[in-house]
Protein backbone atom coordinates (compact mmCIF):
# COMPACT_ATOMS: atom_id res chain seq x y z
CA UNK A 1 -1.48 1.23 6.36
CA UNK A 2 -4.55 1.05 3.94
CA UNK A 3 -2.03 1.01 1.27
CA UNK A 4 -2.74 4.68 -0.42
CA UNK A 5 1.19 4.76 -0.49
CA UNK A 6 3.34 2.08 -2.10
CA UNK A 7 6.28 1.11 -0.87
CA UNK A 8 9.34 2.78 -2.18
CA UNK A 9 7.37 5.73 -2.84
CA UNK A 10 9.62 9.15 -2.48
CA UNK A 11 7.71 11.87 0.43
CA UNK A 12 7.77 15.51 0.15
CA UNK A 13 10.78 17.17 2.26
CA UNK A 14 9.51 18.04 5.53
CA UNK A 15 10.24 21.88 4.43
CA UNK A 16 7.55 21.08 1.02
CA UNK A 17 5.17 19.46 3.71
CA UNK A 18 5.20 21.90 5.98
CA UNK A 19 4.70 24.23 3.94
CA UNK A 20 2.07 22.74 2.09
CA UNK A 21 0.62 21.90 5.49
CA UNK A 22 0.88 25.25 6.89
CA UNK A 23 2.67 23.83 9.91
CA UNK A 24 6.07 24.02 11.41
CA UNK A 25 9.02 22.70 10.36
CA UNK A 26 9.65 20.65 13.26
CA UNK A 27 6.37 19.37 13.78
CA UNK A 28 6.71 17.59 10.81
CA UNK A 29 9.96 16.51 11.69
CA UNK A 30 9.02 15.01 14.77
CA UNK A 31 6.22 13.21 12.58
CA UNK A 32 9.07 11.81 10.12
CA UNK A 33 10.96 10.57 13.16
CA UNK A 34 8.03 8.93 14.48
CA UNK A 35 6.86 7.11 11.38
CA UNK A 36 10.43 6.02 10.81
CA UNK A 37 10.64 4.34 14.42
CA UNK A 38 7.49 2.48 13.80
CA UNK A 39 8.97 1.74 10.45
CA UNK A 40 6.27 3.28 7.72
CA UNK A 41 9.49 5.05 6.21
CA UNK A 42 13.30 5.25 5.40
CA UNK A 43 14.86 8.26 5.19
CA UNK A 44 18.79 8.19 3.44
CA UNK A 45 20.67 10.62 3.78
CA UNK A 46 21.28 12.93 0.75
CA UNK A 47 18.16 11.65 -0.90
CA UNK A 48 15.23 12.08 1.04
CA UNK A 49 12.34 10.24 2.72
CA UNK A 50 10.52 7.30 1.04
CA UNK A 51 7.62 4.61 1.99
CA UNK A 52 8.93 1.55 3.37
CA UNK A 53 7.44 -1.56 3.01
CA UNK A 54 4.74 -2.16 5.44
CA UNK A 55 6.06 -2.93 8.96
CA UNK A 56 3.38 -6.32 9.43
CA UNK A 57 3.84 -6.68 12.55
CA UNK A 58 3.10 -2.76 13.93
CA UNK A 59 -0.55 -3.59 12.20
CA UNK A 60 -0.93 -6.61 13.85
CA UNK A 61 -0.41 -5.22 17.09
CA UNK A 62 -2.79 -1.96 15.93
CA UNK A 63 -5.17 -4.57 14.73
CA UNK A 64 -4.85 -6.33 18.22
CA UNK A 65 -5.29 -3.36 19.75
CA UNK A 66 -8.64 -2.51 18.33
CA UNK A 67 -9.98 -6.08 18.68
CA UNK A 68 -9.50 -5.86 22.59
CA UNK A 69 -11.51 -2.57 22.63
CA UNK A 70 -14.07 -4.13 20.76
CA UNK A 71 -13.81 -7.73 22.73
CA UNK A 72 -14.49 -5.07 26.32
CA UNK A 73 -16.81 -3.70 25.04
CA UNK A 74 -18.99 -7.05 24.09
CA UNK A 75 -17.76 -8.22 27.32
CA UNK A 76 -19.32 -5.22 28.80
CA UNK A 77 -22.40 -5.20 27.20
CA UNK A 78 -23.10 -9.28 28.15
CA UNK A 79 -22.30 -8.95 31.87
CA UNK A 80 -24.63 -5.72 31.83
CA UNK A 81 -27.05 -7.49 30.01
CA UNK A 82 -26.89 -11.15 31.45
CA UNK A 83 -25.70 -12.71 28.42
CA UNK A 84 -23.68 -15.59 29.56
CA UNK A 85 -19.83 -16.03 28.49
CA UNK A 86 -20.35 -19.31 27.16
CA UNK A 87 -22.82 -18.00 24.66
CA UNK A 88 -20.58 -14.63 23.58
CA UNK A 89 -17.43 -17.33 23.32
CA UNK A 90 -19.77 -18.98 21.20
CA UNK A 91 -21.31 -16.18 18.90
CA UNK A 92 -17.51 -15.07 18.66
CA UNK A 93 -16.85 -18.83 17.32
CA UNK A 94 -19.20 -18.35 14.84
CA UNK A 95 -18.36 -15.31 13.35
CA UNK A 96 -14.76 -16.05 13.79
CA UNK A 97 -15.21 -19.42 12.06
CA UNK A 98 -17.44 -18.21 9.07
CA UNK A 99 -14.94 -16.16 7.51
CA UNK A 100 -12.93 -19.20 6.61
C-alpha cells in the first residue's frame, strides 16, 4: 500500500519465501490467498505471483477505518473533558478545510 512494490512486479514463489522467511510453506500460502482476495496480487497459473495494481478502494476503506478510531477517540477525549461537539465539529472543519 505505501507503494514499495510496483504494480506488475513478479513475487518470490511461496517455496523461495518461505524459505527465505524461515516459515512454512502453507503459511505463506494462506498469506498469498489472502492478499489475492483483497486484491494486492494476481497469481497465473504456470507463471507465478505478481503485484497488482493497487485495489483503491480496500485503502479507502483501511483509511476509513483508521479515521473512525481516531474520530472515537477525539470524541472520547471531548466528552471526558467537556469540550463541546460543536467546537470538535469545528476544529475538525478547520483542519479538514486547510489542506485544500
Amino acid at each position: 500500500m505505501d507503494g514499495t512494490l510496483t504494480a506488475g512486479e513478479a513475487l518470490p514463489s511461496m517455496r523461495a519465501l518461505a524459505k527465505e522467511l524461515h516459515l512454512s510453506v502453507i503459511t505463506v500460502q494462506r498469506a498469498y490467498e489472502d492478499l489475492t482476495r483483497d486484491g494486492f496480487i494476481e497469481t497465473v497459473s504456470g507463471k507465478g505471483s505478481f503485484v497488482a495494481a493497487q485495489n483503491q478502494e480496500f485503502i479507502r476503506e483501511e483509511r476509513l477505518r483508521e479515521a473512525e478510531g481516531l474520530l472515537q477517540r477525539a470524541a472520547e477525549l471531548g466528552r471526558s473533558n467537556g469540550i463541546p461537539l460543536e467546537k470538535l465539529t469545528g476544529i475538525l472543519t478547520l483542519f479538514y478545510e486547510e489542506g485544500d
